[in-house]
Protein backbone atom coordinates (compact mmCIF):
# COMPACT_ATOMS: atom_id res chain seq x y z
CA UNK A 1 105.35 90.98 85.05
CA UNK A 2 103.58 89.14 81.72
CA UNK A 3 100.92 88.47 80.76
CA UNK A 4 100.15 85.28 80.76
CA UNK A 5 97.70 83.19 78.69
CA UNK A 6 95.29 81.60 81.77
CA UNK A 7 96.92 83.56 84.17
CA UNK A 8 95.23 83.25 87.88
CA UNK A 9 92.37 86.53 88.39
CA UNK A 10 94.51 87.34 91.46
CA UNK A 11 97.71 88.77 92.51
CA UNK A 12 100.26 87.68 95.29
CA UNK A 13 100.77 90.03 97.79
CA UNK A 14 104.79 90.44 96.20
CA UNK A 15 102.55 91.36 93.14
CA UNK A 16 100.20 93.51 94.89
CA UNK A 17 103.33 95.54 96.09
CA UNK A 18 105.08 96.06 92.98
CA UNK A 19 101.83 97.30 90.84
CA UNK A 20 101.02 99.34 93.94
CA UNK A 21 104.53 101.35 93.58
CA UNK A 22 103.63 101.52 89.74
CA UNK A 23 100.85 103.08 89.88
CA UNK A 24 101.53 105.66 93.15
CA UNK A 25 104.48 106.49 91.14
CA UNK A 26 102.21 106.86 87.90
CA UNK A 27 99.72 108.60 89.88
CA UNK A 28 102.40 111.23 90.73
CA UNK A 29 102.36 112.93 87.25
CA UNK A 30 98.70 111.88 86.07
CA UNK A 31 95.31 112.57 87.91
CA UNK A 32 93.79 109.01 86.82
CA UNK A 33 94.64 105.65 85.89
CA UNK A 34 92.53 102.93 83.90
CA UNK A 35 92.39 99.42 83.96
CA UNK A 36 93.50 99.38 80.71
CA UNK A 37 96.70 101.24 81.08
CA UNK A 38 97.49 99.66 84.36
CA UNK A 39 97.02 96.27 82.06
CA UNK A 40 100.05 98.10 79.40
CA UNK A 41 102.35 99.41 82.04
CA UNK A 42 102.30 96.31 84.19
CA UNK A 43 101.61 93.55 82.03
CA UNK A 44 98.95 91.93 84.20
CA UNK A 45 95.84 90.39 82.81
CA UNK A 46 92.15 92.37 82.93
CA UNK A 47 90.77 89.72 85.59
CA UNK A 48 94.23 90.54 88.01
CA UNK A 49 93.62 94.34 87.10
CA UNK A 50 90.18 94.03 88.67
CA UNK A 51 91.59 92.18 91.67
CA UNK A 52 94.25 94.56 92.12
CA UNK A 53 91.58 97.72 91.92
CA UNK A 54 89.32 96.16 94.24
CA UNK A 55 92.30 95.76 96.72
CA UNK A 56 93.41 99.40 96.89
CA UNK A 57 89.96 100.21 97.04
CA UNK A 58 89.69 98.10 100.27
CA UNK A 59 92.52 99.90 101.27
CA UNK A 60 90.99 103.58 100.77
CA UNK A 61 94.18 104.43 98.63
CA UNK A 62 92.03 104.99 95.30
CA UNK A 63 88.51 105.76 94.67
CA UNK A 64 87.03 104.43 91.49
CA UNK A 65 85.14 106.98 89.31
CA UNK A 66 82.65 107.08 86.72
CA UNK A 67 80.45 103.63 85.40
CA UNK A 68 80.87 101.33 82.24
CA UNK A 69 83.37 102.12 80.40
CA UNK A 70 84.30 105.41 81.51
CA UNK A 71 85.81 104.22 84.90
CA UNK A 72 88.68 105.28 86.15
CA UNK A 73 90.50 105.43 89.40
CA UNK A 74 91.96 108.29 91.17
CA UNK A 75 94.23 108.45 94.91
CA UNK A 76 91.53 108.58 97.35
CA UNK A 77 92.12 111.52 100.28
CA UNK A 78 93.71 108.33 102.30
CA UNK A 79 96.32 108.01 99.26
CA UNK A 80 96.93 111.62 98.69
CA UNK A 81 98.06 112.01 102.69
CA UNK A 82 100.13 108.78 101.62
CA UNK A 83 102.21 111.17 99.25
């Protein structure tokens, strides 16, 4: 995936899939992800980042942690029995 300069705030669900495996696979060696690194290792835009956090969220497969700038997002006890 790019970036892309006015890309759409969402994902497809194709989309969806793919960053999911990304970051399960991430989450695998690493306790926590940020929107910021999901933004570098996927390419996706901060806008489609949020989308894609609230989604798995939805989903109970991550919880997010912490407030302002210190948030980050960890499997949720949903996405750790998904392991």
């Amino acid at each position: 995936m790019a970036i892309v300069s006015g890309a759409p705030t969402t994902l497809s669900k194709e989309e969806i899939e793919k960053v999911k495996a990304l970051v399960l696979r991430y989450l695998q060696d690493h306790n926590r992800i940020t929107n910021r690194l999901l933004r570098e290792l996927s390419g996706i835009a901060y806008d489609q980042a949020i989308y894609f956090f609230r989604q798995m969220i939805k989903q109970e497969l991550l919880d997010r942690i912490g407030t302002t700038s210190n948030i980050h997002y960890v499997l949720s006890e949903r996405g750790l029995k998904k392991q």
